[in-house]
Protein backbone atom coordinates (compact mmCIF):
# COMPACT_ATOMS: atom_id res chain seq x y z
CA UNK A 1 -2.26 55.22 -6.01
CA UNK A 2 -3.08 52.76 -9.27
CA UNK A 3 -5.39 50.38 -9.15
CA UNK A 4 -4.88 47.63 -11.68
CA UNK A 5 -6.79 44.29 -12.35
CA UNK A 6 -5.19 41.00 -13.05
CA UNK A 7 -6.98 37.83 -13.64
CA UNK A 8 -6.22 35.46 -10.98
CA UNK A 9 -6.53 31.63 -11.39
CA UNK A 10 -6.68 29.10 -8.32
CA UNK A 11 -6.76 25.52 -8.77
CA UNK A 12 -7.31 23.29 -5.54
CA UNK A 13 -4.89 21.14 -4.42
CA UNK A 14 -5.44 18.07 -1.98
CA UNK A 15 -3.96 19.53 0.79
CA UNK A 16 -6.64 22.46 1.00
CA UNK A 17 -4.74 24.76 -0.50
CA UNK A 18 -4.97 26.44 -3.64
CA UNK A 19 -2.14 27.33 -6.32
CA UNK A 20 -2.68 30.67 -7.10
CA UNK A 21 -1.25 31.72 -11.40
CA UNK A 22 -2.20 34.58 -13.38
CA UNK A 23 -2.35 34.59 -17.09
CA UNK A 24 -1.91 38.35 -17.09
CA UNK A 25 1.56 37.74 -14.56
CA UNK A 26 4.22 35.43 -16.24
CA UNK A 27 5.83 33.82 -13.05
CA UNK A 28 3.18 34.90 -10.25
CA UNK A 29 2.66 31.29 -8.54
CA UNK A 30 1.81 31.73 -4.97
CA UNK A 31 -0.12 29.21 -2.81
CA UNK A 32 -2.69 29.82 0.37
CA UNK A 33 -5.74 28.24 1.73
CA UNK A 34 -7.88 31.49 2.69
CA UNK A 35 -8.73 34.66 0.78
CA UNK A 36 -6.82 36.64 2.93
CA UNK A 37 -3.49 34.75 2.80
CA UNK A 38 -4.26 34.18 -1.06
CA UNK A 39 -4.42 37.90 -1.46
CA UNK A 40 -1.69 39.00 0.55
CA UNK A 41 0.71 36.21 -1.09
CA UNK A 42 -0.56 37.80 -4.26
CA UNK A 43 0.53 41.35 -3.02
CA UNK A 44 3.70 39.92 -2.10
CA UNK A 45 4.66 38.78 -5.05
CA UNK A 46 3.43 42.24 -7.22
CA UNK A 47 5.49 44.62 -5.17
CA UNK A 48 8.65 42.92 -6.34
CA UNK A 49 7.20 44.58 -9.80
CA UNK A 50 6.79 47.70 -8.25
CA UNK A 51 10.92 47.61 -7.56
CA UNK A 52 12.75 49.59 -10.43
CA UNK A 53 16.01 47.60 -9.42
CA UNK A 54 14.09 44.33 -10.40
CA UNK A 55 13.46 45.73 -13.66
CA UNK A 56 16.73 46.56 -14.37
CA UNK A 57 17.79 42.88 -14.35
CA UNK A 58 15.67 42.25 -17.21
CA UNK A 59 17.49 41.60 -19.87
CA UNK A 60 16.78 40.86 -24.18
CA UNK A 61 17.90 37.12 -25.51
CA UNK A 62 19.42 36.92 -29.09
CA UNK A 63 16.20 36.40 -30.45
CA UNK A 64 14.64 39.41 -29.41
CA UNK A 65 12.71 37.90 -26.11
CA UNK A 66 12.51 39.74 -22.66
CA UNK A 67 13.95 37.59 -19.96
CA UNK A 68 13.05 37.98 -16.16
CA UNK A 69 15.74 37.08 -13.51
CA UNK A 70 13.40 34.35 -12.52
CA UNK A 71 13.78 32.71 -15.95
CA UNK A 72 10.92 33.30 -17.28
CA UNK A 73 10.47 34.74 -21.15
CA UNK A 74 8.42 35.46 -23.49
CA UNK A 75 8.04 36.10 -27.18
CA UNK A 76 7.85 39.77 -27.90
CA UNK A 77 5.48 39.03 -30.69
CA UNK A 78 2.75 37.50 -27.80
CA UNK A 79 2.88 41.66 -26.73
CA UNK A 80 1.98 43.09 -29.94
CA UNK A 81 -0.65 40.57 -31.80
CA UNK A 82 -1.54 37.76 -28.94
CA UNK A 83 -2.69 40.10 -26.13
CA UNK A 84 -5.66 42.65 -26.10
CA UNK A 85 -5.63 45.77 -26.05
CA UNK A 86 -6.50 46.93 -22.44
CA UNK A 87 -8.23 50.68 -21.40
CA UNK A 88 -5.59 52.57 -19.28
CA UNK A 89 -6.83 53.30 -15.87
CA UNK A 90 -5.90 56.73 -14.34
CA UNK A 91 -4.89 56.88 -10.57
């Protein structure tokens, strides 16, 4: 088993509830109003990364991007010079 750490950012909404985004996650928006339904909405949504059939419908644009099935994209020059470097964490 892996474990890996994603920042998690939760902004309250007027109903009680809290959107749930992660910087670290292109896409990940999930909604809940207790830590327990936060974090298993949040697991919810990472195990679709987990699916190797989901990543084979990613596909490149003409200009080089990476494009999820969701729509999302982003530039793959964010990857190499925006992001830090992260220490890989054996399981």
């Amino acid at each position: 088993m892996s474990i890996y750490s994603i920042r998690l950012y939760l902004e309250p909404n007027p109903d009680g509830q809290f959107t749930v985004t992660s910087p670290d996650v292109p896409g990940l928006v999930t909604e809940g109003d207790t830590p327990e339904v936060i974090q298993a909405n949040v697991q919810e949504a990472l195990e679709a990364l987990l699916d190797e059939d989901y990543f084979r419908q990613v596909s490149i644009d003409s200009a080089g991007g990476i494009v999820w099935p969701n729509g999302y994209d982003f530039c793959p020059n964010y990857l190499y010079e925006d992001v830090p470097a992260v220490e890989s964490v054996a399981s």
